[in-house]
Protein backbone atom coordinates (compact mmCIF):
# COMPACT_ATOMS: atom_id res chain seq x y z
CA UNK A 1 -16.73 9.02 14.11
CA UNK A 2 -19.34 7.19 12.29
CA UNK A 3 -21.10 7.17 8.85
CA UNK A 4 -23.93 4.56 7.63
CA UNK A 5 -26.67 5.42 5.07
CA UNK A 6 -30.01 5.91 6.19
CA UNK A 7 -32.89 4.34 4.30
CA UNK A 8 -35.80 6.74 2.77
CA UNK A 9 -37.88 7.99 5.86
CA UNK A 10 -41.59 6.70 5.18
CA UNK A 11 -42.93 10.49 4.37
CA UNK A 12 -40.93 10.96 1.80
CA UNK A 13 -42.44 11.18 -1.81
CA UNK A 14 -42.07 7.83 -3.52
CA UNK A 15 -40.04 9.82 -6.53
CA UNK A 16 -37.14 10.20 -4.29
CA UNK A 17 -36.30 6.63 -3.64
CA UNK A 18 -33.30 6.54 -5.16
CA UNK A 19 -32.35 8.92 -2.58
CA UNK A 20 -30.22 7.97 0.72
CA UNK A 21 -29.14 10.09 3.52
CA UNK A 22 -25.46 10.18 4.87
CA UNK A 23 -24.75 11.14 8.69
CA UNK A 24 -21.86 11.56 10.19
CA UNK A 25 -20.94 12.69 13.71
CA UNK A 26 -18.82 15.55 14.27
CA UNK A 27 -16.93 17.39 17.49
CA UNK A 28 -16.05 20.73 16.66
CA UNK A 29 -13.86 22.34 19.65
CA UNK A 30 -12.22 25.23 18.40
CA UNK A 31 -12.72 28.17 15.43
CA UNK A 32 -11.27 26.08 12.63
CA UNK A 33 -13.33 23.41 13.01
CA UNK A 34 -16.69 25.77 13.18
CA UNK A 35 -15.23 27.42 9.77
CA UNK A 36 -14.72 23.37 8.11
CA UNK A 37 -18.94 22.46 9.65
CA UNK A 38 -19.55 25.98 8.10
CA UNK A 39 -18.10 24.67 4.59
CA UNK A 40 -20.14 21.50 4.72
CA UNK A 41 -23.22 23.59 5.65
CA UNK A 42 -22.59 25.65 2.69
CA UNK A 43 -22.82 22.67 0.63
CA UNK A 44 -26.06 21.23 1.63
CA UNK A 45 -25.29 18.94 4.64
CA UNK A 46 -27.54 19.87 7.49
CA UNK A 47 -27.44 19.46 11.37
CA UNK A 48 -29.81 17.03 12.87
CA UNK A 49 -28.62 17.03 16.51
CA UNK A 50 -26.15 18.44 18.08
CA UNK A 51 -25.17 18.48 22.54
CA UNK A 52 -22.69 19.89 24.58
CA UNK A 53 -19.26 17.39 24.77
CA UNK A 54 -17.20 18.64 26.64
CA UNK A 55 -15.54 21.72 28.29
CA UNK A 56 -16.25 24.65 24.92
CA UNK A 57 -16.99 21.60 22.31
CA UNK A 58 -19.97 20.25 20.88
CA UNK A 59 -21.32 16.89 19.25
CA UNK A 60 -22.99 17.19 15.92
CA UNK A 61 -24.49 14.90 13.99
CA UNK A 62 -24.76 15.82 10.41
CA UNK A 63 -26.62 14.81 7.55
CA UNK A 64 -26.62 15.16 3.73
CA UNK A 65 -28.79 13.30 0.88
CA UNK A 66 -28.22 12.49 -2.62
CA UNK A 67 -28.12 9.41 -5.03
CA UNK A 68 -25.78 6.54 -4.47
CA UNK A 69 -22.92 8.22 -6.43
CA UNK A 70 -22.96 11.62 -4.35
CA UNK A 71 -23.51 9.56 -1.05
CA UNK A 72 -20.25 7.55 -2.41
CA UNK A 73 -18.71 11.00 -2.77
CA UNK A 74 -19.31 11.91 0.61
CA UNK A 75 -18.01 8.95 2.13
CA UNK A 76 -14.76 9.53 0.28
CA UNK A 77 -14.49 13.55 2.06
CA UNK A 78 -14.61 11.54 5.08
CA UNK A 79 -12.38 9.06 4.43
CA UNK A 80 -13.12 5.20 5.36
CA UNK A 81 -14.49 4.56 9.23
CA UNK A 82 -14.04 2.18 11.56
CA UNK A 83 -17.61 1.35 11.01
CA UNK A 84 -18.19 1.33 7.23
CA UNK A 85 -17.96 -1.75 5.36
C-alpha cells in the first residue's frame, strides 16, 4: 500500500491552499474489509478509482483532504509505508 500527498489540483479556489489531499490504495476482499472502507467513507474519505484484483476483491484508491495536521492524522490511521518518508 501506498500514501503520498497530492498537491492542490489547479481548479481549486486559491483559499484552499493550505489544503492537501491524502490517497491511499486499498484491497478489500471480504465483508469486514467493505464494513472498515465503509467507516472511512463515513468520515469523508472518498473513492477515486477503484478495478477488479483478483478472484471477488477489488483495488481502491482512496482519497481524503484536509490541512497538514489532519493529513498528519491520517497518515498515522494508516500507519508508516514503505513509501513515506
Amino acid at each position: 500500500m501506498t500514501m503520498f500527498a497530492t498537491p492542490n489540483r489547479s481548479d481549486a479556489p486559491p483559499a484552499a491552499a493550505q489544503s492537501l489531499s491524502v490517497q491511499h490504495a486499498v484491497i478489500v476482499r471480504n465483508a469486514d474489509h467493505l464494513r472498515k472502507l465503509n467507516e472511512l467513507l463515513a468520515a469523508g474519505w472518498r473513492v477515486i478509482q477503484s478495478t477488479p484484483f483478483e478472484m471477488g476483491a477489488a483495488l481502491m484508491v482512496i482519497e481524503a483532504e484536509g490541512d497538514p495536521a489532519a493529513v498528519e492524522e491520517f497518515r498515522n490511521v494508516f500507519g508508516p509505508t514503505a513509501g513515506n518518508a
